[in-house]
Structure formats: structure tokens, C-alpha cells
N, C-alpha and C. Protein backbone atom coordinates (compact mmCIF):
# COMPACT_ATOMS: atom_id res chain seq x y z
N UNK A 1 27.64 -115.59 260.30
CA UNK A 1 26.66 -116.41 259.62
C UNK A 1 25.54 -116.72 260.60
N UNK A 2 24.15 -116.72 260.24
CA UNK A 2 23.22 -116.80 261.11
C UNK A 2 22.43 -118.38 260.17
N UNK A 3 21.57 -118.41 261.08
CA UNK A 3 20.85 -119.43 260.63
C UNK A 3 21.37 -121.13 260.55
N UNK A 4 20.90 -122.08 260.17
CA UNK A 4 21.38 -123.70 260.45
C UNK A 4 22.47 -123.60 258.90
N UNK A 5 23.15 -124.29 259.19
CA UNK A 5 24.73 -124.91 258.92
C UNK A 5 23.67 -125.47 257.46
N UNK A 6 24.30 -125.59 256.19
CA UNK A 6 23.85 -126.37 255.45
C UNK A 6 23.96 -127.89 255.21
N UNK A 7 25.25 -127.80 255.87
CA UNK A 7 25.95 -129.53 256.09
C UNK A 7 26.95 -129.58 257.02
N UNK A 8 27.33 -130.71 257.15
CA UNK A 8 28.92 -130.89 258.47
C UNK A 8 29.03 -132.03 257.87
N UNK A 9 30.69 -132.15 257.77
CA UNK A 9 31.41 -133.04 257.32
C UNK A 9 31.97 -133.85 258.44
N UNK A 10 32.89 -134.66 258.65
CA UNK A 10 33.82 -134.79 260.05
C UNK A 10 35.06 -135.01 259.23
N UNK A 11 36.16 -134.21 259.65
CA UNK A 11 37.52 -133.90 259.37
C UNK A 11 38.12 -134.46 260.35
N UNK A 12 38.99 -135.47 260.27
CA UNK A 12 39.75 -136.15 261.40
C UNK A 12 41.05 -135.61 261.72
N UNK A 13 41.57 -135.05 262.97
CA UNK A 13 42.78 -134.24 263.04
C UNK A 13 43.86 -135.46 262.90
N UNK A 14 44.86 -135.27 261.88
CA UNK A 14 45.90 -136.84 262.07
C UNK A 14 47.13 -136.21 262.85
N UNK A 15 47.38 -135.65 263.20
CA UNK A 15 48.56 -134.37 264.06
C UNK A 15 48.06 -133.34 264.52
N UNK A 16 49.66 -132.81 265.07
CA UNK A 16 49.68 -131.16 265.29
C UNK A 16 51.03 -130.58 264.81
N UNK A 17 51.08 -129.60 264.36
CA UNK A 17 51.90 -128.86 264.22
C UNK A 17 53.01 -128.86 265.79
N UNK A 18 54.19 -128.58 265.96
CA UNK A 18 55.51 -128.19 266.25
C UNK A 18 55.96 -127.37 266.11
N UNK A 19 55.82 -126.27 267.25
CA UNK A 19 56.66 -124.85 266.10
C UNK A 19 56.82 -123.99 267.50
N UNK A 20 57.90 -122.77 267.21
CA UNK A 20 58.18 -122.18 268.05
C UNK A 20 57.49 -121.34 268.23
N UNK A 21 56.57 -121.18 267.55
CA UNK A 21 55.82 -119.94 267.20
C UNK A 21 54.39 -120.31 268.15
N UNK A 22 54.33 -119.44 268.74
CA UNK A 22 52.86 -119.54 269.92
C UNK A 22 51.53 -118.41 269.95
N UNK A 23 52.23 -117.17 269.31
CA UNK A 23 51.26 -116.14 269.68
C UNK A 23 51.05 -116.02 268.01
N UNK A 24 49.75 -115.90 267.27
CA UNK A 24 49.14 -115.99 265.89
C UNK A 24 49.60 -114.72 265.54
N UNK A 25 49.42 -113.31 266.43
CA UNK A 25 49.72 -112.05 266.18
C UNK A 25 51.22 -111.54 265.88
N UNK A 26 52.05 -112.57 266.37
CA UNK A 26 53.33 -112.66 265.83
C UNK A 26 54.20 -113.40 265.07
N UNK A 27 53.08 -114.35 264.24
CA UNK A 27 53.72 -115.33 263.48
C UNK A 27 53.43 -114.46 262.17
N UNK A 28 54.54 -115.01 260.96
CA UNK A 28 54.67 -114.50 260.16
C UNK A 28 53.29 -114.60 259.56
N UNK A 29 52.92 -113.90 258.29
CA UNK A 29 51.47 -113.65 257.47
C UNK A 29 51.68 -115.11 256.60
N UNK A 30 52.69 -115.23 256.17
CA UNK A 30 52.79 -116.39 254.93
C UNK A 30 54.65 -117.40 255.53
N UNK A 31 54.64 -118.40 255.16
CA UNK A 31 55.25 -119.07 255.27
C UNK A 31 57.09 -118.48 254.98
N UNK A 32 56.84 -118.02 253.74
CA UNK A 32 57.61 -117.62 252.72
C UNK A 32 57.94 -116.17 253.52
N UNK A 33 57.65 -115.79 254.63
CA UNK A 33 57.91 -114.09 255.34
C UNK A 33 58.74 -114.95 256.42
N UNK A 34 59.27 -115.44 256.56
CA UNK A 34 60.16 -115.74 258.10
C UNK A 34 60.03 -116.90 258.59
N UNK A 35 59.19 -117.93 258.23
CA UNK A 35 58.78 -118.93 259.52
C UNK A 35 60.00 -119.66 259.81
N UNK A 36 60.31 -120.21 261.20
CA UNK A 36 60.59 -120.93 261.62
C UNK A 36 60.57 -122.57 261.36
N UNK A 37 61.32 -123.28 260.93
CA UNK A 37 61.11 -124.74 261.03
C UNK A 37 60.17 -125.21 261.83
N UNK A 38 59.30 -126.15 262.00
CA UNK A 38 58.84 -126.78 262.61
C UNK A 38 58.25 -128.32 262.30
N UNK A 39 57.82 -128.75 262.51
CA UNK A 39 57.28 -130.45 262.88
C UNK A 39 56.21 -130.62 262.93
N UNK A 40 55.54 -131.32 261.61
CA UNK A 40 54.45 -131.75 261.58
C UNK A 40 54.80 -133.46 262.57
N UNK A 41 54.14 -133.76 263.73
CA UNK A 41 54.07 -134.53 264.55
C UNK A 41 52.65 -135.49 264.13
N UNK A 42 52.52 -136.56 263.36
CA UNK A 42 51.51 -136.74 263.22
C UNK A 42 51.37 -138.37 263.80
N UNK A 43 49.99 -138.57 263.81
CA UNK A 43 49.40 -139.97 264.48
C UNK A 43 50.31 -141.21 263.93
N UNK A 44 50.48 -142.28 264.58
CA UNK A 44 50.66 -143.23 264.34
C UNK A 44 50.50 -143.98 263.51
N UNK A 45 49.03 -143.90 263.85
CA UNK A 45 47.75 -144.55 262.87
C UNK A 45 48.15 -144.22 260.99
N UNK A 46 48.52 -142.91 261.20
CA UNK A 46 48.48 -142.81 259.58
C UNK A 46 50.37 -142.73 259.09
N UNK A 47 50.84 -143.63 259.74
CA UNK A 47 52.11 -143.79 259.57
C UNK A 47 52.09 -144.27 257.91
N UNK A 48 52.05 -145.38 257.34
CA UNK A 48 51.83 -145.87 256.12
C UNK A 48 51.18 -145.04 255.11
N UNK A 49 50.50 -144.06 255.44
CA UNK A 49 50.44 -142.66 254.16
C UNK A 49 51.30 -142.07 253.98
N UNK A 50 52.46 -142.19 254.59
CA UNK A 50 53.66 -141.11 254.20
C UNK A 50 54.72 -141.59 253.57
N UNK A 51 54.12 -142.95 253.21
CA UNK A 51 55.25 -143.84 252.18
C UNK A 51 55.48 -143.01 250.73
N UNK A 52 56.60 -142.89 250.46
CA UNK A 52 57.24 -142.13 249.18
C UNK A 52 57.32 -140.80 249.76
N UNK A 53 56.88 -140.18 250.71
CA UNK A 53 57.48 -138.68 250.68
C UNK A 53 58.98 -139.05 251.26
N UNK A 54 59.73 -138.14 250.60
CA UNK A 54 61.52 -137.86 251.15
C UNK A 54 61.38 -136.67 251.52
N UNK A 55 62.38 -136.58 252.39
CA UNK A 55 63.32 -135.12 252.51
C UNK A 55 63.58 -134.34 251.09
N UNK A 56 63.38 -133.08 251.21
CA UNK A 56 63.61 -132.04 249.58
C UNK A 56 62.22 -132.28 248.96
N UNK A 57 60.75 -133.29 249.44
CA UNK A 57 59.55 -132.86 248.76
C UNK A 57 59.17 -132.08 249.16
N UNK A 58 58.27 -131.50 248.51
CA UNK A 58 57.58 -130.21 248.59
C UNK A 58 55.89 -130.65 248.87
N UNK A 59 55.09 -130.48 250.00
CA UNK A 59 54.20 -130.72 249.95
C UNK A 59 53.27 -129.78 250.53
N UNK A 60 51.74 -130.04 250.16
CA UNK A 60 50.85 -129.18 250.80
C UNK A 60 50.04 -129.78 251.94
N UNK A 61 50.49 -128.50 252.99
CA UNK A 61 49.98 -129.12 254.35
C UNK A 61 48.51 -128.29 254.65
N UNK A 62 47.62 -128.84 255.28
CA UNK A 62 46.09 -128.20 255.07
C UNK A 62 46.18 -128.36 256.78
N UNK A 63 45.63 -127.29 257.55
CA UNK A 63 45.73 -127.46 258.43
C UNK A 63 44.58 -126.36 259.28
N UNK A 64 43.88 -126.74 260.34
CA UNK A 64 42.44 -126.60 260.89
C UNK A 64 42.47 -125.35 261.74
N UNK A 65 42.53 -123.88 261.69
CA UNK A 65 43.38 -122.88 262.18
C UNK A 65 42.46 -122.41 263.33
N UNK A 66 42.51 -123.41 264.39
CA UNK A 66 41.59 -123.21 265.58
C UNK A 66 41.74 -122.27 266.36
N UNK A 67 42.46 -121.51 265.89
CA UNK A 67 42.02 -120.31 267.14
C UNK A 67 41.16 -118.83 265.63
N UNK A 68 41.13 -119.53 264.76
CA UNK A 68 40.46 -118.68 263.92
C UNK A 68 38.99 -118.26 264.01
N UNK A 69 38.17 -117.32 264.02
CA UNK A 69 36.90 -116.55 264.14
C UNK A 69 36.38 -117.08 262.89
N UNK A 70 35.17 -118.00 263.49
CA UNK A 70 34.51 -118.76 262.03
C UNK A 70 33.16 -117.51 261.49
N UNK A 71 33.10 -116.48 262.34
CA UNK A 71 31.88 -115.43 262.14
C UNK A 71 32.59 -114.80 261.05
N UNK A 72 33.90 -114.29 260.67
CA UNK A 72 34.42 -113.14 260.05
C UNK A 72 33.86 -113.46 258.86
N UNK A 73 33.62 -112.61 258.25
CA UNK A 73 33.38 -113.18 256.97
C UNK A 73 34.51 -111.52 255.66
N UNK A 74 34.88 -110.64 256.55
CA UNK A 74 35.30 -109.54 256.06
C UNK A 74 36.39 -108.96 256.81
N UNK A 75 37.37 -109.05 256.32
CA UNK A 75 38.61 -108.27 257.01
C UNK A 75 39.36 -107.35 255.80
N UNK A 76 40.31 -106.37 256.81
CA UNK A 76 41.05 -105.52 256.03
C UNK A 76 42.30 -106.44 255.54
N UNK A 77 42.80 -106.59 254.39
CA UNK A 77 44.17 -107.53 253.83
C UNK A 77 45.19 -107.46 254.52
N UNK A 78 45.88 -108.75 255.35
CA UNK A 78 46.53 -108.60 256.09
C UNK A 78 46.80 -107.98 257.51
N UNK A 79 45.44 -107.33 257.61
CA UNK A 79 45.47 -106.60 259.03
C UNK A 79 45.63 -105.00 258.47
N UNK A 80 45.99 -104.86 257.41
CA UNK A 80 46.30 -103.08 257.05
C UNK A 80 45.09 -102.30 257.14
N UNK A 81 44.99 -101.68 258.55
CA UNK A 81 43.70 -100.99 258.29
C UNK A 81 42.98 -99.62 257.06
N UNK A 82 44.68 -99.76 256.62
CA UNK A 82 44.62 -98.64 255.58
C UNK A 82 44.24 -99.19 254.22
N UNK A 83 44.46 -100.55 254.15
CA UNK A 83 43.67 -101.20 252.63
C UNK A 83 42.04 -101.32 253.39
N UNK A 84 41.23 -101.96 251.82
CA UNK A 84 40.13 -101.60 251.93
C UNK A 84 39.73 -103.07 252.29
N UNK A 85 38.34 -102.74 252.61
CA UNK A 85 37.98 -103.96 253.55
C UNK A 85 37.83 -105.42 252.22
N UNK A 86 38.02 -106.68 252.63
CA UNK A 86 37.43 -107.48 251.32
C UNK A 86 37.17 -108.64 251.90
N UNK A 87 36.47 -109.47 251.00
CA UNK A 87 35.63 -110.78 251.88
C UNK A 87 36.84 -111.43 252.14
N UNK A 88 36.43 -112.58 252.94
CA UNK A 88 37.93 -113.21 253.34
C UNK A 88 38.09 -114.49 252.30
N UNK A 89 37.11 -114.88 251.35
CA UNK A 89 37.41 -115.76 250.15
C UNK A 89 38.24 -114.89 249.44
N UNK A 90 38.71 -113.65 249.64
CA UNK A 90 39.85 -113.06 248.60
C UNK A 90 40.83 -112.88 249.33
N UNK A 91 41.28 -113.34 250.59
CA UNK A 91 42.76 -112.93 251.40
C UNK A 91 42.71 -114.25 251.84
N UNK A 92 44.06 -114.77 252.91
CA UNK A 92 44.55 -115.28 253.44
C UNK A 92 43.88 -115.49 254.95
N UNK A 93 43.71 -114.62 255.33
CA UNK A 93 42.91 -114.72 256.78
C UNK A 93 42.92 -115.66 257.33
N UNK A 94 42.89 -116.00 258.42
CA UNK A 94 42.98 -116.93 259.39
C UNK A 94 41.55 -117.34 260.27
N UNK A 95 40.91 -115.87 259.88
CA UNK A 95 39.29 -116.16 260.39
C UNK A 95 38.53 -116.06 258.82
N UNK A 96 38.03 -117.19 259.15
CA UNK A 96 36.83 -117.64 257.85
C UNK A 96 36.05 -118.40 257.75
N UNK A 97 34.55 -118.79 257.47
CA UNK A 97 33.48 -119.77 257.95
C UNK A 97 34.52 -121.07 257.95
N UNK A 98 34.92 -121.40 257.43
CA UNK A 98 36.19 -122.58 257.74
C UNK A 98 37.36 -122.63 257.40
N UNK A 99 38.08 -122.98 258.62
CA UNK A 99 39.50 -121.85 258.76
C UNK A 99 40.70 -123.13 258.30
N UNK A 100 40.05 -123.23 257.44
CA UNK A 100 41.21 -124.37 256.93
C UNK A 100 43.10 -123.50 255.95
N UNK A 101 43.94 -123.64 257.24
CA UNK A 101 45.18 -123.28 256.27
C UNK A 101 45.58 -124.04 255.14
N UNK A 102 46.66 -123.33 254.58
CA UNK A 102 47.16 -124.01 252.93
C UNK A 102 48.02 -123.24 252.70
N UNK A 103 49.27 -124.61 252.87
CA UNK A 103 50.78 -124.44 252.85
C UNK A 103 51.28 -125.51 252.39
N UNK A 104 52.28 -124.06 251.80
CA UNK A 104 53.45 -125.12 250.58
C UNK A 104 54.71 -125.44 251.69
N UNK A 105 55.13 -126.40 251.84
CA UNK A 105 55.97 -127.01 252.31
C UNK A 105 57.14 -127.89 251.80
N UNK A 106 58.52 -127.74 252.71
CA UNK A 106 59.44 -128.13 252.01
C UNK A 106 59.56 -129.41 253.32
N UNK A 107 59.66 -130.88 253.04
CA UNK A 107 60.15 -131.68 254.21
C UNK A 107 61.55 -131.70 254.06
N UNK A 108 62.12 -131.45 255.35
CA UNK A 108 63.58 -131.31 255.84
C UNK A 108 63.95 -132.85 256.24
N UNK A 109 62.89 -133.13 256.93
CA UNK A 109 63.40 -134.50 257.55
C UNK A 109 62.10 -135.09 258.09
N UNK A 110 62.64 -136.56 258.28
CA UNK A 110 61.34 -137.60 258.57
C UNK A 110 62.18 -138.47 260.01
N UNK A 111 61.28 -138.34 260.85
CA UNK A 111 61.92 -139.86 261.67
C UNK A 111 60.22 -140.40 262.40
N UNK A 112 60.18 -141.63 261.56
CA UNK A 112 58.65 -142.03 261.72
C UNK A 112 57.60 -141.08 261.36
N UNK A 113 56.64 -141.12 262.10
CA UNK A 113 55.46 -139.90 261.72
C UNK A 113 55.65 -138.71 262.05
N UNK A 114 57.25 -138.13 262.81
CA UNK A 114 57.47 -136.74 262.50
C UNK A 114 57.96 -136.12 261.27
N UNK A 115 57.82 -134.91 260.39
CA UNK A 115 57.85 -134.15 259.65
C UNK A 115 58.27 -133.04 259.51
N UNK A 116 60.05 -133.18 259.52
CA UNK A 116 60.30 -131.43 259.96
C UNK A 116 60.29 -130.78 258.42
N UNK A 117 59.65 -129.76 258.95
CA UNK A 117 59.55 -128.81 257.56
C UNK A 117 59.62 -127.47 257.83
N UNK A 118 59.96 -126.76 256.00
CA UNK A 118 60.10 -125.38 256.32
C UNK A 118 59.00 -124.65 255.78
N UNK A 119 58.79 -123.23 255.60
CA UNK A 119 57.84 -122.75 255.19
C UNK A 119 56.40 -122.89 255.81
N UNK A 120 56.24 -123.31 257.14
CA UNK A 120 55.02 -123.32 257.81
C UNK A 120 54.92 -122.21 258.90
N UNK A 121 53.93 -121.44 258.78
CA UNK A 121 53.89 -120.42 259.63
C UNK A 121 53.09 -120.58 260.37
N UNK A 122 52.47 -121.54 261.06
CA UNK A 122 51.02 -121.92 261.92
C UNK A 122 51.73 -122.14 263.18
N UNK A 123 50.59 -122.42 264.47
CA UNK A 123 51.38 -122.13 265.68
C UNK A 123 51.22 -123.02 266.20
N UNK A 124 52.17 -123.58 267.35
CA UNK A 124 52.59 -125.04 268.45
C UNK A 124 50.61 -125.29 268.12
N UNK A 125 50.48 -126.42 268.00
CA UNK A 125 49.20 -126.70 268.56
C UNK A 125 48.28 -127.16 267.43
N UNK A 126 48.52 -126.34 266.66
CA UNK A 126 47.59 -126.35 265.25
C UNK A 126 47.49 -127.58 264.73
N UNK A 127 46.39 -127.89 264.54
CA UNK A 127 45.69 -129.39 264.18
C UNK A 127 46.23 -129.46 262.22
N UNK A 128 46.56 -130.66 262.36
CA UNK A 128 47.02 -131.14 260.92
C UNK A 128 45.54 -132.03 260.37
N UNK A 129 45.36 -131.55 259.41
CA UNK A 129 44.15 -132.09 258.38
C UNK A 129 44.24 -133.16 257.20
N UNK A 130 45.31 -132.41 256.63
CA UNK A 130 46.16 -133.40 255.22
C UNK A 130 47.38 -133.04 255.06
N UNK A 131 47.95 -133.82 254.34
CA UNK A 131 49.35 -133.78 253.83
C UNK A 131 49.47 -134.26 252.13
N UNK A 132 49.47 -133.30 251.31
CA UNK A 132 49.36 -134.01 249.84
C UNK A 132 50.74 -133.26 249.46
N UNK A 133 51.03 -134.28 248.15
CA UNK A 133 52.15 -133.98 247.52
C UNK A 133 52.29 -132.58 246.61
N UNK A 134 53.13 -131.89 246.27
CA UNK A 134 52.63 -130.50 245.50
C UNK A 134 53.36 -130.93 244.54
N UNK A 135 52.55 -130.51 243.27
CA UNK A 135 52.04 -130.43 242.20
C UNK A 135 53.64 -130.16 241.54
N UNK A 136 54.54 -130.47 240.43
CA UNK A 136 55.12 -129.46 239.52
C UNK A 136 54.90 -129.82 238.33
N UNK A 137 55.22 -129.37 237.27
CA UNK A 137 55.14 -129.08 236.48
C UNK A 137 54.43 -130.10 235.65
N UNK A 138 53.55 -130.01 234.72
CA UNK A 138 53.16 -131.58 233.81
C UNK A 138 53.69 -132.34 233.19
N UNK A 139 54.75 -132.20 232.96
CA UNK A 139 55.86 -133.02 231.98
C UNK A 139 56.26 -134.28 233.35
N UNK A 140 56.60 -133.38 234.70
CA UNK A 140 57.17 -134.34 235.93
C UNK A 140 56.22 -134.73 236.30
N UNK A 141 55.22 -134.98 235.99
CA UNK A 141 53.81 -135.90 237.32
C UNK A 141 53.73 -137.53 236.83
């Protein structure tokens, strides 16, 4: 992207991710391919937002994928250099004008503002953005 930014927001990091996982090139593509447990470790400060989540919710974790390339704007799907190239508003990618992840999450366990959960594939370090509840069905909301 060339030229001035149209706007900037400020996104406050409330955590980081926990995870065994360190190198991006070897963490799984999606949550749901292998990941490892890990620990959303989050601030203090936002201790009292996590009132009503239990263990067995399912939530969506949004998270700030800083080692991601905010220039890409086009990659091959998944890395397959043999699929065809497509913007990165149609894949998963990790590099994108804003590299915000989005994951479904299962919480395993709580002790204070830690968050062990499954289904997160992001790596030791990774800045936590939000934590919202996921969605089921309309009859249960």
C-alpha cells in the first residue's frame, strides 16, 4: 500500500498468547490442524471482563499477528505455490494490511486472567486484542 493511511484507530493489547509454538512457519495453518494448548495470559486490568466465561465455552479470540507483512496484499492459499494467486481478503494469511487473527476457541481452564485453551494456533508472544463469546445457535442466545 502506498500513499497516507486513511485512518488509525488505537487497539489496546490486553495479553499475550502462551504457546509452545515459536516458529509461524511451523505452526499449524488453522487451529483445528494440530495446535497445541496454550494460554491466553491476559492483563490484570481487564480481569472483570471475563466474568461468566467457564471452562467448555467456546470463544472468539482476535489476536494482532505481529510478525505479519502489512504490504502483502496477495498470496498463493496457504503457501501452495501450485494454487493460484488470490487477494488475502479471500484466505487466511497471516500477512494483510491488518493482520488481525480470528479464532474459535475452546477454554479448558481459568485461574485469574489466565486462559488455557484449545484450538489456537498463534505463537508464544502474540498480542491478544479481544476475547468475545461465540455465537450458537438462535434458539440458545
Amino acid at each position: 500500500m502506498t500513499g497516507d493511511r486513511p485512518g488509525a484507530y488505537d487497539v489496546w493489547v490486553l495479553g499475550h498468547v502462551r504457546s509452545p509454538l515459536t516458529d509461524p512457519d511451523e505452526a499449524p495453518r488453522q487451529g483445528d490442524e494440530g495446535a497445541p494448548e496454550a494460554v491466553l495470559e491476559l492483563d490484570r486490568g481487564v480481569e472483570a471482563a471475563l466474568a461468566g466465561l467457564e471452562p467448555g465455552d467456546d470463544v472468539v479470540v482476535l489476536t494482532w499477528l505481529h510478525l505479519g507483512n502489512r504490504e502483502t496484499l496477495t498470496v498463493h492459499p496457504r503457501g501452495d505455490a501450485s494454487r493460484p494467486v488470490a487477494g488475502v481478503f479471500a484466505t487466511r494469511s497471516p500477512d494483510r494490511p491488518n493482520p488481525i487473527g480470528l479464532n474459535r476457541c475452546r477454554i479448558l481452564g481459568r485461574d485469574g486472567t489466565r486462559l488455557r485453551v484449545s484450538g489456537l494456533e498463534a505463537v508464544d508472544g502474540t498480542p491478544v486484542v479481544d476475547v468475545k463469546i461465540a455465537l450458537g445457535a438462535v434458539e440458545d442466545r
